[in-house]
PDB file of N, CA and C in Angstrom:
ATOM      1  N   UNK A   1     -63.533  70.396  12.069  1.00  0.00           N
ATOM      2  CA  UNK A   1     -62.594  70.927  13.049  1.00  0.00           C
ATOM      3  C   UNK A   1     -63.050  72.335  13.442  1.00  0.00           C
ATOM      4  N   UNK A   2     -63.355  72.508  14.716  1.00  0.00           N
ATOM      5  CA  UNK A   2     -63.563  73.921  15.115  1.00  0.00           C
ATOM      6  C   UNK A   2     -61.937  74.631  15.333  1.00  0.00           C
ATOM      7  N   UNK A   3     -62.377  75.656  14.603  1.00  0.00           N
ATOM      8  CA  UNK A   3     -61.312  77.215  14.372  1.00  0.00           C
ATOM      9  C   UNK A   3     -61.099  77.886  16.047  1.00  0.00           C
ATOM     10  N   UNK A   4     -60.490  78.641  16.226  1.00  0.00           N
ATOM     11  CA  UNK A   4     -60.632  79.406  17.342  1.00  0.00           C
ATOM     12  C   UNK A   4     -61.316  80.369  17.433  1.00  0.00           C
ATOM     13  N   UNK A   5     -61.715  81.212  15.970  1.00  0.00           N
ATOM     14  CA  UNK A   5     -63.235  81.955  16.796  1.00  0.00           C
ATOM     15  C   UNK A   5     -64.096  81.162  16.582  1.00  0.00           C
ATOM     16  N   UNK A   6     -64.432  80.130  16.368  1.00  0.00           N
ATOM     17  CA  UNK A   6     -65.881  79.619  16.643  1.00  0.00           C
ATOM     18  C   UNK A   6     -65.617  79.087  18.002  1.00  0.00           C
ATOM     19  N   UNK A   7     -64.529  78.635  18.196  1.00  0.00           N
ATOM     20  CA  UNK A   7     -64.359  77.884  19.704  1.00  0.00           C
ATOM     21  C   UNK A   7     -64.488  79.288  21.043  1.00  0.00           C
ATOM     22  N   UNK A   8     -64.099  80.395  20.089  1.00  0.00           N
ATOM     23  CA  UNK A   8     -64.644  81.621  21.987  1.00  0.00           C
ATOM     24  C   UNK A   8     -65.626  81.923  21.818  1.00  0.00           C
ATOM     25  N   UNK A   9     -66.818  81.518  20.608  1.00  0.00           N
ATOM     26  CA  UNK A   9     -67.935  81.846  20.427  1.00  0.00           C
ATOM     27  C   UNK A   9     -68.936  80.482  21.169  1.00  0.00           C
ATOM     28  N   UNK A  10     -68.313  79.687  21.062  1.00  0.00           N
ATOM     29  CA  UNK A  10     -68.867  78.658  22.212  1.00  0.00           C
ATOM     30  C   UNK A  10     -68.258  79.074  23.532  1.00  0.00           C
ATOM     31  N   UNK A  11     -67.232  79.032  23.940  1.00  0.00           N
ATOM     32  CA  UNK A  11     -67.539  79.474  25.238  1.00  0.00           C
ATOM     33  C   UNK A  11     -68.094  80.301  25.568  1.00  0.00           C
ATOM     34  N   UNK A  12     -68.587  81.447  25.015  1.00  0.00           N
ATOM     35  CA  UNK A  12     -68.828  82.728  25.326  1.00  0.00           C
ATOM     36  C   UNK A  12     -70.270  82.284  25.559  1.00  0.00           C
ATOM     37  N   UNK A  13     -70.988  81.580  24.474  1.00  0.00           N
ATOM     38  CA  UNK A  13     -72.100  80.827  25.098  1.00  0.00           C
ATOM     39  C   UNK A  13     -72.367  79.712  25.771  1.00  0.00           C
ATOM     40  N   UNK A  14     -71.714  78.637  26.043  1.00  0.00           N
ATOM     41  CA  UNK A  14     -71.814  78.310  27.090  1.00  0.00           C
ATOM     42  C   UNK A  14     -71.794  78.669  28.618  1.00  0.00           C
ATOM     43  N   UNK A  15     -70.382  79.726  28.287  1.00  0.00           N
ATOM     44  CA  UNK A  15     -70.214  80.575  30.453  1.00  0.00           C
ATOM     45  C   UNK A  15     -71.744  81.158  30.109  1.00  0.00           C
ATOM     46  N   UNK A  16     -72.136  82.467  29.034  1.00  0.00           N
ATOM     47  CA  UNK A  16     -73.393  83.117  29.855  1.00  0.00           C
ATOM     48  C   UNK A  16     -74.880  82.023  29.963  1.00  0.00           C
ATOM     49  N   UNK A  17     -74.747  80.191  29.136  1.00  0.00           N
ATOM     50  CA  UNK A  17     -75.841  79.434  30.042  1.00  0.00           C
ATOM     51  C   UNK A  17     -75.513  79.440  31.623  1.00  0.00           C
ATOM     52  N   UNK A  18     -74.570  79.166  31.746  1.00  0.00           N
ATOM     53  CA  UNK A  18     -74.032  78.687  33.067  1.00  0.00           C
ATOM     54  C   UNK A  18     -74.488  79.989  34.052  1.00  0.00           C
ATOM     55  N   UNK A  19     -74.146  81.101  33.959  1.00  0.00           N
ATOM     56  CA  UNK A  19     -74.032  81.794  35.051  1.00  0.00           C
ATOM     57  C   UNK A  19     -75.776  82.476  34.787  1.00  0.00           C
ATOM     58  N   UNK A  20     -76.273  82.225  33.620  1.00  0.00           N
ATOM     59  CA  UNK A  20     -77.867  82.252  33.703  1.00  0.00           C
ATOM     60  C   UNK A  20     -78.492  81.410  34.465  1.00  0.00           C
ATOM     61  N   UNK A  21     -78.158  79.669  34.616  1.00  0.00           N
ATOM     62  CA  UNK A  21     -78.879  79.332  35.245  1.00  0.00           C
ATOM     63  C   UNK A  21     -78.373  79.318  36.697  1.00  0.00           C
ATOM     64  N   UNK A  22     -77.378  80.243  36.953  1.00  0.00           N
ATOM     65  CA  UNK A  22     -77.082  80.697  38.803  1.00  0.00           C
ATOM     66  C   UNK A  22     -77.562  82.127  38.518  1.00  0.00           C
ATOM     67  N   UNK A  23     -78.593  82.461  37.584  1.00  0.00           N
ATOM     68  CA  UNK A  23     -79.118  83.979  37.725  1.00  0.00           C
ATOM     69  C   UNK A  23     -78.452  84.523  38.121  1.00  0.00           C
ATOM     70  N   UNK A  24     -76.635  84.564  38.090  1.00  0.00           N
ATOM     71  CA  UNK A  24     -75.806  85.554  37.671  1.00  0.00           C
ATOM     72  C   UNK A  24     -75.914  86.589  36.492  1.00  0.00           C
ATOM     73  N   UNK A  25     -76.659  88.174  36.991  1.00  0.00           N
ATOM     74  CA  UNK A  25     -76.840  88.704  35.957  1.00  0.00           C
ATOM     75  C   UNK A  25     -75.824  89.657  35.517  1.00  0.00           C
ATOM     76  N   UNK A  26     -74.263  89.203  36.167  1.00  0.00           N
ATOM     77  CA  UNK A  26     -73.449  90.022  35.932  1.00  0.00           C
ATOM     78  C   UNK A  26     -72.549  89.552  33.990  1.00  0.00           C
ATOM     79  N   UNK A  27     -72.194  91.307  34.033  1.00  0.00           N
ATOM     80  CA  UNK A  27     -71.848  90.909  32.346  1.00  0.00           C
ATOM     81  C   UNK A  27     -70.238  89.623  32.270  1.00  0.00           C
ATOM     82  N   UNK A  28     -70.925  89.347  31.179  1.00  0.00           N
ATOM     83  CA  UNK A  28     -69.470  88.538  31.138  1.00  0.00           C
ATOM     84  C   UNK A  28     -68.084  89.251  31.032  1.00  0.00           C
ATOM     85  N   UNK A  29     -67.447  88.031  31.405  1.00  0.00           N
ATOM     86  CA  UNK A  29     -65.714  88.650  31.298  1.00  0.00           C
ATOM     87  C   UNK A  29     -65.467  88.496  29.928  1.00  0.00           C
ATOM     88  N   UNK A  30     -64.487  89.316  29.757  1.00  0.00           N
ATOM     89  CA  UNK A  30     -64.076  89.386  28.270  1.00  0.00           C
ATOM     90  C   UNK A  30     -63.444  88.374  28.420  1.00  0.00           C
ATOM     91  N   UNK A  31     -62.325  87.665  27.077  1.00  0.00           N
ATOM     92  CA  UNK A  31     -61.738  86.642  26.755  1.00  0.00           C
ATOM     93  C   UNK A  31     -59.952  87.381  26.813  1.00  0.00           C
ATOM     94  N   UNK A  32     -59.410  86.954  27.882  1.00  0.00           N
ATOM     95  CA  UNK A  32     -57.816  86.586  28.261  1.00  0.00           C
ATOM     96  C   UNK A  32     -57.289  86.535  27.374  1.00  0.00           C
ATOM     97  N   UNK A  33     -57.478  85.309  26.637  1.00  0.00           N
ATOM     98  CA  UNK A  33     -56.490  84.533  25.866  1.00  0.00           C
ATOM     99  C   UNK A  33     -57.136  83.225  25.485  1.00  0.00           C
ATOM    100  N   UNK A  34     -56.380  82.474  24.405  1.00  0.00           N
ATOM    101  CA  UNK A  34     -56.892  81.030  23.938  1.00  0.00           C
ATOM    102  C   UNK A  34     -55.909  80.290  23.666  1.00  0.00           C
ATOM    103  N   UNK A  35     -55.714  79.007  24.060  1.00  0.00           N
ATOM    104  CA  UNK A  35     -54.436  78.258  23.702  1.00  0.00           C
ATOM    105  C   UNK A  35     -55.059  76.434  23.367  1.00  0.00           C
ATOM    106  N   UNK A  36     -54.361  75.777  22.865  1.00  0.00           N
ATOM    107  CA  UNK A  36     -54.652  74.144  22.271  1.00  0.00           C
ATOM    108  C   UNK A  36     -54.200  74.032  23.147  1.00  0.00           C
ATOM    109  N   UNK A  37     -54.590  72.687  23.884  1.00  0.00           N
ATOM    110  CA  UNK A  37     -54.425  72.100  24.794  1.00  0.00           C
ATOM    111  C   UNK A  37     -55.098  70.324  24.936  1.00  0.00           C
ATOM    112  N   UNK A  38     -53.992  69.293  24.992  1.00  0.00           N
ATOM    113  CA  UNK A  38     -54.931  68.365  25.855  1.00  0.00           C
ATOM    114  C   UNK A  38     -55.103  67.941  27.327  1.00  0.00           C
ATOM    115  N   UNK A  39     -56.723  67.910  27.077  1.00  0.00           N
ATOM    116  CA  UNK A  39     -57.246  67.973  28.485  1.00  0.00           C
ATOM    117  C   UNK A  39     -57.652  66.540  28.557  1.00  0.00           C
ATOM    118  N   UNK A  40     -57.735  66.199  29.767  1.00  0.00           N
ATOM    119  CA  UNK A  40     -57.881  64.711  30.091  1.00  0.00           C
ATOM    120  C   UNK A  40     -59.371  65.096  30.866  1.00  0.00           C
ATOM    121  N   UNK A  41     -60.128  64.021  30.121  1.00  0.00           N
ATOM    122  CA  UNK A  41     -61.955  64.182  31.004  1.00  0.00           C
ATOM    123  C   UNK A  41     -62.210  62.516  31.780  1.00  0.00           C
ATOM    124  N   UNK A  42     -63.472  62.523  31.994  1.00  0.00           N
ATOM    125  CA  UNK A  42     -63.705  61.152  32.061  1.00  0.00           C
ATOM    126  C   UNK A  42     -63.752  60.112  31.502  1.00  0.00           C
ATOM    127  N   UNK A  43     -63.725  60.591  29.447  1.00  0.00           N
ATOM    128  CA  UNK A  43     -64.211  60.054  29.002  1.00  0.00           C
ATOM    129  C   UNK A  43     -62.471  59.689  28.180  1.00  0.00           C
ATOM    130  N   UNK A  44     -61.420  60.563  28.663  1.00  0.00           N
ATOM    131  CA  UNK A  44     -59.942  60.867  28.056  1.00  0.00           C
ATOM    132  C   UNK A  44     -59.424  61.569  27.530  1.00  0.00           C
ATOM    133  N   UNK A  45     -58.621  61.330  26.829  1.00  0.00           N
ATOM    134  CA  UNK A  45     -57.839  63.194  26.514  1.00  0.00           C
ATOM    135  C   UNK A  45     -58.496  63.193  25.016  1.00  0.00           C
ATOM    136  N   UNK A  46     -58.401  64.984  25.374  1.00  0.00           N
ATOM    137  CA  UNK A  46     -58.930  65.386  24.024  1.00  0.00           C
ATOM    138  C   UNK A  46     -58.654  66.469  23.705  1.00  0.00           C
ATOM    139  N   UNK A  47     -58.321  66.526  22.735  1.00  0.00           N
ATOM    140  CA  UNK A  47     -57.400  68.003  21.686  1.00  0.00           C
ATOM    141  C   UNK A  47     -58.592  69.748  22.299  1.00  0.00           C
ATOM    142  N   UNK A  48     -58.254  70.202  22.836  1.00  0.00           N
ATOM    143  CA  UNK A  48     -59.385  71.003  22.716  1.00  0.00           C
ATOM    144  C   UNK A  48     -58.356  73.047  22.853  1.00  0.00           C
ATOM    145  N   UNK A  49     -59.327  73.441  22.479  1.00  0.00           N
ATOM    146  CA  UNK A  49     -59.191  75.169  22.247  1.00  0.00           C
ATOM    147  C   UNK A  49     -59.713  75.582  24.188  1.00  0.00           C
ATOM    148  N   UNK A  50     -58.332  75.942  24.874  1.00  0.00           N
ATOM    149  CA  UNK A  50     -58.989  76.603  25.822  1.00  0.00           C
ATOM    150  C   UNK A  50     -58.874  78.063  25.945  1.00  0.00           C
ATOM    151  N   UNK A  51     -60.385  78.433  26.453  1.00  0.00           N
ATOM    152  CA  UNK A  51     -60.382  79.943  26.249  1.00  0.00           C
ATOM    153  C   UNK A  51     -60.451  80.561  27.647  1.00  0.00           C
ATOM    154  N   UNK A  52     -60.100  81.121  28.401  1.00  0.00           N
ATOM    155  CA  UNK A  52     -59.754  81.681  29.332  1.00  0.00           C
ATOM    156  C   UNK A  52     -60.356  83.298  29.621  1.00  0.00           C
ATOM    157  N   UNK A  53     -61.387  83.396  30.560  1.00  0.00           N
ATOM    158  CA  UNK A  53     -61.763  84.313  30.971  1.00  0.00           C
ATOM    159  C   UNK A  53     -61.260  85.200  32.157  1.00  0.00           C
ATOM    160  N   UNK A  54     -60.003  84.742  32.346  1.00  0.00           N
ATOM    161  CA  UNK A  54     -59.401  85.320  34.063  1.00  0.00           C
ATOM    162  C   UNK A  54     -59.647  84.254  34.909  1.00  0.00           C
ATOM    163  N   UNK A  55     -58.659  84.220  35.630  1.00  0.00           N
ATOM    164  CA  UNK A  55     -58.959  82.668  36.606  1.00  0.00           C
ATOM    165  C   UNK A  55     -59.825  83.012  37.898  1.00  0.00           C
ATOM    166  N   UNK A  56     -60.770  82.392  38.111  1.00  0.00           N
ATOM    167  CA  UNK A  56     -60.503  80.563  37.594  1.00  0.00           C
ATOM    168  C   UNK A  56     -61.326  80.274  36.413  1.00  0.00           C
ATOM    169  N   UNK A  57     -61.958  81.130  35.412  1.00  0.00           N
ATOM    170  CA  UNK A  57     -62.914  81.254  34.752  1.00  0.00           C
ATOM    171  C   UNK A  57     -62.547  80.350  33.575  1.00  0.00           C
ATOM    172  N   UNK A  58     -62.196  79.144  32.890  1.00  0.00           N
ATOM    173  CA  UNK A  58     -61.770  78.463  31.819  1.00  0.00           C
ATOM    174  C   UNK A  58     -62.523  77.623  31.534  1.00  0.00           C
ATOM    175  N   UNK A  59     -62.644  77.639  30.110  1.00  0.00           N
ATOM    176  CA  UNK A  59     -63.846  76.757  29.468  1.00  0.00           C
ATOM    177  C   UNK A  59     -63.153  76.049  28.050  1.00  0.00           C
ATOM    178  N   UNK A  60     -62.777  74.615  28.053  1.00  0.00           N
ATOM    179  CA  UNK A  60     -62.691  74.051  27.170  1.00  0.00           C
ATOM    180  C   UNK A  60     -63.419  73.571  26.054  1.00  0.00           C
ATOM    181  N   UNK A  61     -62.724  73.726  24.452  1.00  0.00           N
ATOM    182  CA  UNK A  61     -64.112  73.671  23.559  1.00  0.00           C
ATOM    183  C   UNK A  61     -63.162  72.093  22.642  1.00  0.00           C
ATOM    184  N   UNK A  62     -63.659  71.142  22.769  1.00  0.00           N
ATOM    185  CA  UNK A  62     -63.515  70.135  21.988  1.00  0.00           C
ATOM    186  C   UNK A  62     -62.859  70.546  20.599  1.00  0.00           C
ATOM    187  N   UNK A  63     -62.056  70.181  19.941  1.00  0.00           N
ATOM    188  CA  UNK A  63     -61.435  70.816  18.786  1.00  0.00           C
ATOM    189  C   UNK A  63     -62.310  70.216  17.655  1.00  0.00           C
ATOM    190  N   UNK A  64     -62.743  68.740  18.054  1.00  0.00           N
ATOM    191  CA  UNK A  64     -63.526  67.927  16.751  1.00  0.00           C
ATOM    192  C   UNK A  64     -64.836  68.087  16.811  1.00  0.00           C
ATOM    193  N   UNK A  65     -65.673  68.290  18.341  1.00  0.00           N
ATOM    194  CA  UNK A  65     -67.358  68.340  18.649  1.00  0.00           C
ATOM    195  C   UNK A  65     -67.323  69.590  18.994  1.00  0.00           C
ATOM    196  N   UNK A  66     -66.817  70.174  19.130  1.00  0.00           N
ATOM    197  CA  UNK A  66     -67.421  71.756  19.528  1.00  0.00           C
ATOM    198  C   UNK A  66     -68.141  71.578  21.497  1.00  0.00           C
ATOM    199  N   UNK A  67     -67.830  70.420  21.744  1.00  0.00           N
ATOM    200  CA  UNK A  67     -68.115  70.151  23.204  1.00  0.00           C
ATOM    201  C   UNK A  67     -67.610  71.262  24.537  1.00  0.00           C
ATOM    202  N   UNK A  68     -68.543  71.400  25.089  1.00  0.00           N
ATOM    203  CA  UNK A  68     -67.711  72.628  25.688  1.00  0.00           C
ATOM    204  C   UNK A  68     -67.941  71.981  27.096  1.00  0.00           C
ATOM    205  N   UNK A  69     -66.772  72.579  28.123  1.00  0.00           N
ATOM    206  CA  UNK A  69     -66.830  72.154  29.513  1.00  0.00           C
ATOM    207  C   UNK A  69     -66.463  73.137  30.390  1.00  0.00           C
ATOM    208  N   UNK A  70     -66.617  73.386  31.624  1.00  0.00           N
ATOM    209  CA  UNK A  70     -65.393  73.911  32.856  1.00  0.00           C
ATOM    210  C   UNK A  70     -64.406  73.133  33.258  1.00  0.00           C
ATOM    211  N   UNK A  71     -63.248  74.407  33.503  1.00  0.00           N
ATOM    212  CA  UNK A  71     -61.945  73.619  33.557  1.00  0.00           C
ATOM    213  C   UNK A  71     -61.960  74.237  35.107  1.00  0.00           C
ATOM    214  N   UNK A  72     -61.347  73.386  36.079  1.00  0.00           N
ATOM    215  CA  UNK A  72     -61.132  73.472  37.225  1.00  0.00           C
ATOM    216  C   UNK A  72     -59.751  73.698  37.518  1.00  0.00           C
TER     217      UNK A  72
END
């Protein structure tokens, strides 16, 4: 089971892949806030830690895989 700091420590690396590979070399946003949440994907709902960088900036971290996504 991922904890909640390991879960803003994945997002935190996942957003700076993301905005590396749009050679966004601006610094990241700090972290908002974090809340449990289920999110519904393609694949169905799933328990996950969302961490919130200022909107629209949200990145869901899988609570059981450490899977990380953008939340729209």
């Amino acid at each position: 089971m991922i904890d909640t700091d390991a879960a803003v420590q994945i997002a935190m690396r996942f957003l700076a892949d993301r905005l590396g590979e749009r050679q966004d070399l601006r610094e990241l946003p700090s972290v908002q806030g974090v809340t449990a949440e289920e999110v519904v994907t393609v694949t169905g709902e799933r328990r996950c830690h969302v961490v919130s960088f200022g909107w629209p900036l949200r990145v869901a971290v899988d609570q059981e895989t450490g899977d990380a996504d953008m939340l729209r």
